[in-house]
Protein backbone atom coordinates (compact mmCIF):
# COMPACT_ATOMS: atom_id res chain seq x y z
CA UNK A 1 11.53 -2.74 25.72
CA UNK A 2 7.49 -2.57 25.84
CA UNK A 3 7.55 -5.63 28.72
CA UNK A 4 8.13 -5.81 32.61
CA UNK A 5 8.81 -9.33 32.16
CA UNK A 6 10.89 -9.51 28.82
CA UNK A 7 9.74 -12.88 27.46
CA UNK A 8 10.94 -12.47 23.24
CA UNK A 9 9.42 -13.98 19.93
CA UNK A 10 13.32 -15.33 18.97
CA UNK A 11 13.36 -15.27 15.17
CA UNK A 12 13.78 -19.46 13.72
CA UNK A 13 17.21 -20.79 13.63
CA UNK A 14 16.00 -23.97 14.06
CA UNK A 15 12.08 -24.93 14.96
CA UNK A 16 11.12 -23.48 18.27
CA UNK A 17 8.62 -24.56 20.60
CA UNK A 18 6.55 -21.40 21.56
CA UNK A 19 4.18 -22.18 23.67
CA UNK A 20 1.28 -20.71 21.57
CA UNK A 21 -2.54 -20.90 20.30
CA UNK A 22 -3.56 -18.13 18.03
CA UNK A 23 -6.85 -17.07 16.42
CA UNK A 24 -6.14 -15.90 13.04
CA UNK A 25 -8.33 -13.07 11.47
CA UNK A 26 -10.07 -12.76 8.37
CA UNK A 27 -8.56 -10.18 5.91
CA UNK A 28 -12.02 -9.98 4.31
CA UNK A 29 -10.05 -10.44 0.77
CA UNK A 30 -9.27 -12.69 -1.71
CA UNK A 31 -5.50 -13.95 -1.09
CA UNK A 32 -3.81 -15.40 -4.26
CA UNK A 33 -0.74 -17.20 -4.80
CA UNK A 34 1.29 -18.14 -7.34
CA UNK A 35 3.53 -21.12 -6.37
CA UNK A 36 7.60 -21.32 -7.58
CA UNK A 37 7.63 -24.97 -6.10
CA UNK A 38 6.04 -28.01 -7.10
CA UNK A 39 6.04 -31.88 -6.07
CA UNK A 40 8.56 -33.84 -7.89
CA UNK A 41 10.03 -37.52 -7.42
CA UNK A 42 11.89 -36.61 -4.06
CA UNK A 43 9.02 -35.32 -1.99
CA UNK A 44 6.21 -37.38 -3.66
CA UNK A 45 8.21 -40.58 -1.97
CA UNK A 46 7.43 -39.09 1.53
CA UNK A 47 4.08 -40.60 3.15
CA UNK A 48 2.68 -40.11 6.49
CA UNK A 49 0.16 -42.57 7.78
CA UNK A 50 -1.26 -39.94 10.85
CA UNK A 51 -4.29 -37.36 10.75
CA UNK A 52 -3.93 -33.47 10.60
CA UNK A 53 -2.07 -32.35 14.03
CA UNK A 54 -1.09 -35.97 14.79
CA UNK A 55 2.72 -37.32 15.37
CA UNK A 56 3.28 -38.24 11.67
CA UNK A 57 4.41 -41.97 10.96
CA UNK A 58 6.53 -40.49 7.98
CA UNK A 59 8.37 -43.16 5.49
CA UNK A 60 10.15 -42.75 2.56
CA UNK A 61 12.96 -44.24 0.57
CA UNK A 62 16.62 -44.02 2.34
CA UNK A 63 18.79 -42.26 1.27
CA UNK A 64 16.84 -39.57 -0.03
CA UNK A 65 17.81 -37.55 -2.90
CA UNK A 66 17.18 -34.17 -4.39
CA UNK A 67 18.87 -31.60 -6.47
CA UNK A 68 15.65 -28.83 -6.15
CA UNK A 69 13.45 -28.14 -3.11
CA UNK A 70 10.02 -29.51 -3.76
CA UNK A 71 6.86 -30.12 -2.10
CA UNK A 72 4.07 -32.20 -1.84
CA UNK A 73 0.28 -31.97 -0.30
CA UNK A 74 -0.10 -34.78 1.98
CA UNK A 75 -3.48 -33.55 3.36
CA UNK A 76 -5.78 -30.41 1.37
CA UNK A 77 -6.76 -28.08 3.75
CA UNK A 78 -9.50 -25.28 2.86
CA UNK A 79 -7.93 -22.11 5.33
CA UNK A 80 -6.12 -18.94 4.19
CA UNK A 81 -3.36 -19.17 1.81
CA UNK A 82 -0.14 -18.33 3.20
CA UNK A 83 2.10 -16.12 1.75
CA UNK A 84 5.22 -13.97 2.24
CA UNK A 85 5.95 -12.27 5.18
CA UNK A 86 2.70 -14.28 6.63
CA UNK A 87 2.99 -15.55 10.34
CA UNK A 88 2.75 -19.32 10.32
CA UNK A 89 1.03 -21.65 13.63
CA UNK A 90 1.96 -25.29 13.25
CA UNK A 91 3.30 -28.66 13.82
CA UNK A 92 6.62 -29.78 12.60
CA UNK A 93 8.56 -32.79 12.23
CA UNK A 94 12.01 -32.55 10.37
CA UNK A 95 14.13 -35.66 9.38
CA UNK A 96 17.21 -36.72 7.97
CA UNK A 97 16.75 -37.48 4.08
CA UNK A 98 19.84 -40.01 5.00
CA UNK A 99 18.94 -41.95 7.00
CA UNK A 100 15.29 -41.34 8.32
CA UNK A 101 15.93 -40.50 11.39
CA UNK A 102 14.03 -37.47 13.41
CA UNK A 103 16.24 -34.45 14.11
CA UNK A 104 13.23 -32.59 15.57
CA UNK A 105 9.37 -32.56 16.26
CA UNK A 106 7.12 -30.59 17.83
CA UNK A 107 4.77 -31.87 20.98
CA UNK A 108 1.64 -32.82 18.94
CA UNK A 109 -0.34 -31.98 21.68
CA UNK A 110 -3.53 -30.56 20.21
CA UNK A 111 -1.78 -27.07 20.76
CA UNK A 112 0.69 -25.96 17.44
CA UNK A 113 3.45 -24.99 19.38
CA UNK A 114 6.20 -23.95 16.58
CA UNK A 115 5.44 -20.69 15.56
CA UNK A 116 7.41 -18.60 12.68
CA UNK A 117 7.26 -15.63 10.39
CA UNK A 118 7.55 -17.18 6.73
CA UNK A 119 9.77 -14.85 5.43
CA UNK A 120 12.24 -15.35 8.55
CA UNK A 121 12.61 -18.84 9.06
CA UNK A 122 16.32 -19.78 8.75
CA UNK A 123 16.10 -23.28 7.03
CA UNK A 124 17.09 -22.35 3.39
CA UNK A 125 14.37 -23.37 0.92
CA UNK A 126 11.56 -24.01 2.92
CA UNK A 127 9.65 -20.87 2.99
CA UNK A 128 9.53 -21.49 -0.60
CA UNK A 129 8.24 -24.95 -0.02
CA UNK A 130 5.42 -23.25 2.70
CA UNK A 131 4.21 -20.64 0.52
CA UNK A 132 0.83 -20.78 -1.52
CA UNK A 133 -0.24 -23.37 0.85
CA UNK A 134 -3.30 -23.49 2.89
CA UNK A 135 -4.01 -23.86 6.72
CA UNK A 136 -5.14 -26.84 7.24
CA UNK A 137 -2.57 -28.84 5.31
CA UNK A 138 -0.05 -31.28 5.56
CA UNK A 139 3.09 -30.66 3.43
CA UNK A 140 6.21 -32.45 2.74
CA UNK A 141 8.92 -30.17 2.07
CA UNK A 142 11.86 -32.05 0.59
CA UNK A 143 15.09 -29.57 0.44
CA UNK A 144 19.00 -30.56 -0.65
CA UNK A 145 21.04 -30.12 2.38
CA UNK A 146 23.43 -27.63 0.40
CA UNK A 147 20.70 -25.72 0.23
CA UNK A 148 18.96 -26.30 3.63
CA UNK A 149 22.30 -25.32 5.21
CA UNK A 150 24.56 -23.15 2.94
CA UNK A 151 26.89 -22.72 5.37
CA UNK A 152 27.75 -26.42 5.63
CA UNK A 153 26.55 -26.47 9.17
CA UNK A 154 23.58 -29.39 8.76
CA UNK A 155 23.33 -32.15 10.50
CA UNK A 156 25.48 -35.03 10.41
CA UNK A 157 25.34 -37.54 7.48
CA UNK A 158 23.71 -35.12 4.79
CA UNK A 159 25.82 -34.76 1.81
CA UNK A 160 25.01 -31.89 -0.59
CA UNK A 161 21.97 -33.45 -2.74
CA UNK A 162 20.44 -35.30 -0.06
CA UNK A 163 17.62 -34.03 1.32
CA UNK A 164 16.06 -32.64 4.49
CA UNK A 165 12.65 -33.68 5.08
CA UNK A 166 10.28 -31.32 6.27
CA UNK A 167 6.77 -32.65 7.01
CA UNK A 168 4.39 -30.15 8.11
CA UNK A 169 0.62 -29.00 9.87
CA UNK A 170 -0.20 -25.67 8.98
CA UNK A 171 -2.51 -24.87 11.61
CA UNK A 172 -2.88 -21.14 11.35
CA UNK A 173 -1.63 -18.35 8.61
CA UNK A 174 -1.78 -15.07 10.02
CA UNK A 175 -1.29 -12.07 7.86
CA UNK A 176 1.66 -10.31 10.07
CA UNK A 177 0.17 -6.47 9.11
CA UNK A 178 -2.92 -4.26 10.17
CA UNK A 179 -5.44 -5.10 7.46
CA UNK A 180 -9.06 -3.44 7.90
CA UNK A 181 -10.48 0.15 7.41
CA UNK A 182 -7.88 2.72 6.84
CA UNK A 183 -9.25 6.00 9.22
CA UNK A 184 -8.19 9.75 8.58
CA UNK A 185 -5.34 11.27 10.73
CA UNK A 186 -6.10 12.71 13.69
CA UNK A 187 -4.42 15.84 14.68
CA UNK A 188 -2.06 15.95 17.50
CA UNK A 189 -0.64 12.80 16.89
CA UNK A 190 2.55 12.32 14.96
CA UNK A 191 1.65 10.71 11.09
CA UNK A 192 2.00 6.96 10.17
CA UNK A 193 2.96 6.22 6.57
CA UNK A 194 3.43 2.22 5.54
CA UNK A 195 5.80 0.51 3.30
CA UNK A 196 4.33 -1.89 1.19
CA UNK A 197 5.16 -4.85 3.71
CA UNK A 198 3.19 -2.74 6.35
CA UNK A 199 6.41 -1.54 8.19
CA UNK A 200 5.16 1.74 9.46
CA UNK A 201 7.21 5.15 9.52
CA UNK A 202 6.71 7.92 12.01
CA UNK A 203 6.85 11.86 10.52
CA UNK A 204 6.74 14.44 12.88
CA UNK A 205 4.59 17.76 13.47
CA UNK A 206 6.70 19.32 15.41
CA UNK A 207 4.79 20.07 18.44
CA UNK A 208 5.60 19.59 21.82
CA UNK A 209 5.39 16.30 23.51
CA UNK A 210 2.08 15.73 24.57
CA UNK A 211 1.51 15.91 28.82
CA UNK A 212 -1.33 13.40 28.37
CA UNK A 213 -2.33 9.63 27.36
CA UNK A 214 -3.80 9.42 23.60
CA UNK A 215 -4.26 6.79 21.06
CA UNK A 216 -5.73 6.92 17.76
CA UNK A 217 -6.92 4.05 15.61
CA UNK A 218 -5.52 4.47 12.12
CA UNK A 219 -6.75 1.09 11.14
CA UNK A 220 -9.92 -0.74 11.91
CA UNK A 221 -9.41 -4.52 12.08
CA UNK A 222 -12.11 -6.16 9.73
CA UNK A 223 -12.27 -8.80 12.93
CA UNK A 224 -14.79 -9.60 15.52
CA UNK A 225 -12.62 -10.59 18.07
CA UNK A 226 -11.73 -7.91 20.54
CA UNK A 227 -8.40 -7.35 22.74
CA UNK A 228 -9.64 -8.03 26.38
CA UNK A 229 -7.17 -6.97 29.30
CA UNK A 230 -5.20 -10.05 29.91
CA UNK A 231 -5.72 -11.46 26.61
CA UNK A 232 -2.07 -13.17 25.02
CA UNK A 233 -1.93 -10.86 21.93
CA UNK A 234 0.14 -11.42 18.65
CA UNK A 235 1.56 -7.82 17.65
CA UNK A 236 3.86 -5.94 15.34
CA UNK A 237 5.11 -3.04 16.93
CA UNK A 238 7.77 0.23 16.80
CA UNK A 239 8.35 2.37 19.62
CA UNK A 240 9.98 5.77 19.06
CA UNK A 241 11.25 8.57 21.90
CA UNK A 242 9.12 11.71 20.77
CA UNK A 243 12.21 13.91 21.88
CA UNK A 244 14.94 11.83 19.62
CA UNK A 245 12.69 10.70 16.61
CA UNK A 246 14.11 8.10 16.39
CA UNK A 247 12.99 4.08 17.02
CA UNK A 248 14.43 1.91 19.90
CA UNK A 249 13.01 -0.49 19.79
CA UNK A 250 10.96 -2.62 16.74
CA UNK A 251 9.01 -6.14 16.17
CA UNK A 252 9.52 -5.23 11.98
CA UNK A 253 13.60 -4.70 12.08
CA UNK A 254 14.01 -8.05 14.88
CA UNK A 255 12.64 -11.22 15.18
CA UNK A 256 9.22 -10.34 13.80
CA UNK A 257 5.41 -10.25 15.79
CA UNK A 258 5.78 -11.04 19.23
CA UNK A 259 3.24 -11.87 21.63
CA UNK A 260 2.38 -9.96 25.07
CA UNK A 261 -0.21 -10.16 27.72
CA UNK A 262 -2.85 -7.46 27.23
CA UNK A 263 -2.02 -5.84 31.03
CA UNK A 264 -0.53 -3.39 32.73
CA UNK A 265 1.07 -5.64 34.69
CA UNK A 266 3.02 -7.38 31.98
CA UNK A 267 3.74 -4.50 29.59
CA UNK A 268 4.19 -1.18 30.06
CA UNK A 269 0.66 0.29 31.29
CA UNK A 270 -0.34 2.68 28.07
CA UNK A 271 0.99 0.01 25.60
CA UNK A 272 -1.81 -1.88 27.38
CA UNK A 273 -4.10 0.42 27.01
CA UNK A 274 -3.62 1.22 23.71
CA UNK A 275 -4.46 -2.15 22.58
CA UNK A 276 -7.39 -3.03 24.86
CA UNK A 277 -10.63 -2.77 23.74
CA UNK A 278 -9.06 -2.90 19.63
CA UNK A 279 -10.47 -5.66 16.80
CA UNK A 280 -7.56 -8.04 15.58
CA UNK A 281 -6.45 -6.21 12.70
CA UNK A 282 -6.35 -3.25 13.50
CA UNK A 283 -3.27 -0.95 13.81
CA UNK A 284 -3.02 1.91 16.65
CA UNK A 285 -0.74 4.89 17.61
CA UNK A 286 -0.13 5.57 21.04
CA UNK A 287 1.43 8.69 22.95
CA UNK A 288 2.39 7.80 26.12
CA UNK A 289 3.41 10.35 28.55
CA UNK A 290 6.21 9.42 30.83
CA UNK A 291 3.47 8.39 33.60
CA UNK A 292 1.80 5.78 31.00
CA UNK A 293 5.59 4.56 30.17
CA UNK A 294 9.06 4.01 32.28
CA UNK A 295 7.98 7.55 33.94
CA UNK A 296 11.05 8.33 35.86
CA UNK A 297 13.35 5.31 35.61
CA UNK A 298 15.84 4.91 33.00
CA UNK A 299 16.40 1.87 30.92
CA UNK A 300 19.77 1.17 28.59
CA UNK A 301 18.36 3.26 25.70
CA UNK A 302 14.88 5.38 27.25
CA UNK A 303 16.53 8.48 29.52
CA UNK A 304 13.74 8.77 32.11
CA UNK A 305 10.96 11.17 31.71
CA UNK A 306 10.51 10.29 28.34
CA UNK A 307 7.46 10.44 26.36
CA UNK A 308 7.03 7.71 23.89
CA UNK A 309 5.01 6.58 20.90
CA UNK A 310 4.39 3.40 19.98
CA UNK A 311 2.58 1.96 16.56
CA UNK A 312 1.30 -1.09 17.05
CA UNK A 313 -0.43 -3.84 14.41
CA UNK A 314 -3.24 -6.07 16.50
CA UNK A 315 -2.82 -9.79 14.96
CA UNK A 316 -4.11 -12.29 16.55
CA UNK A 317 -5.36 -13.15 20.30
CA UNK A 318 -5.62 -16.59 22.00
């Protein structure tokens, strides 16, 4: 509910093609990982004869078997480590462990185009596969169909221990939270506290609803890239009605970050000004009076004339 023109982040069923080339920031902090898969005699037998971000030429013995996901680093790359709940840029190709075959790829265009939140992607086993790698790389994710698809609903010819073949370029890992320079409240504005995945909650003051535009950083991004008005921005976001308290709408409880133009003409104008002029990384709240919102129209769950507040996470920008 934050765009004129609704275009969504749809959470992965299967691998989408999003249209999208991100920027990841720096955290500015040592990211570990501690890995619960490792490569094993299923996904060592995948090769792929292609560069980084090239159509891979993948081969490997049919019919494939496996009774454990594994995975295997086809190509080291040196860029962050991702890691749960991390938002994941890349290039995809997944095939049938039965017979070879492609069930889907991505363009390979020089642009990643499939786009995912690690923690949300709906192909069992393979965000265990994904994590503790690094951007950069080229995995082989090799996953038994029973586990792949627990509901039986995988593609034709996969019997329970044969495997889907994942084979992977991890473009971009994009920490999906504010990270940077935690600032003091400021009064007037309703407080932020964070769960320890960064999912903000809003406490009230209990003041009147504020007649007048305000935002307060409550994060400084640790980035030096800067939201410019019509910039394509990777956010998290939750927008609450200041007279109900309550969210309707949230990025954190749906499909995960979403991207939006940076302009009033694509998103509601103080959600655009809120995050203009912010460093990636950083994470804002915004009180926008009804003038800076829907102002007098209604929508299916914002009564017109409402004030709202939105919290929003800055992530990445194109």
């Amino acid at each position: 509910m934050i765009r004129r023109h609704v275009r969504t982040l749809a959470a992965i069923a299967a691998f989408g093609v999003l249209g999208m080339g991100l920027s990841a920031c720096t955290t500015g902090e040592p990211r570990t990982c501690v890995p619960t898969v490792s490569s094993g005699a299923s996904s060592s037998t995948v090769t792929a004869s292609t560069g980084f971000g090239s159509a891979p030429q993948a081969s490997f013995p049919t019919p494939l078997l496996a009774d454990q996901v594994q995975t295997s680093t086809l190509i080291k790359g040196d860029g962050p480590v991702v890691q749960s709940g991390d938002y994941v840029v890349s290039d995809v190709t997944i095939l049938n462990g039965a017979t070879g075959a492609i069930l889907d790829a991505s363009q390979y265009n020089g642009t990643p185009t499939t786009a995912f939140q690690l923690d949300k992607v709906a192909i069992g086993g393979l965000a265990d596969g994904l994590a503790c790698q690094t951007a950069g790389s080229r995995v082989a994710v090799t996953i038994p169909a029973s586990v792949a698809f627990p509901d039986g609903n995988g593609p034709a010819g996969l019997t329970d221990n044969t495997a889907l073949v994942v084979v992977m370029d991890i473009a971009k890992s994009i920490v999906a939270r504010a990270h940077g320079t935690i600032n003091a409240s400021q009064s007037g504005f309703p407080s932020v506290v964070r769960a320890v995945d960064g999912q903000p909650g809003i406490t009230w003051n209990g003041s009147e609803a504020p007649t007048e535009f305000g935002v307060s950083t409550l994060i400084s991004g640790d980035s030096d890239q800067t939201v410019a008005e019509g910039d394509s921005v990777l956010v998290q976001y939750t927008g609450v009605i200041w007279n109900e308290k309550e969210p309707f709408d949230s990025s954190w409880t749906k499909n995960g970050p979403t991207t939006l133009v940076a302009s009033p003409d694509q998103v509601v104008p103080g959600f655009a000004k809120a995050i203009i002029g912010q460093k990636v990384g950083s994470q804002v709240v915004a009180v926008l009076p009804p003038s800076e919102g829907y102002g007098d129209k209604a929508t299916q769950t914002i009564p017109a004339g409402s004030t709202l507040v939105f919290v929003i996470d800055i992530l990445a920008i194109n």
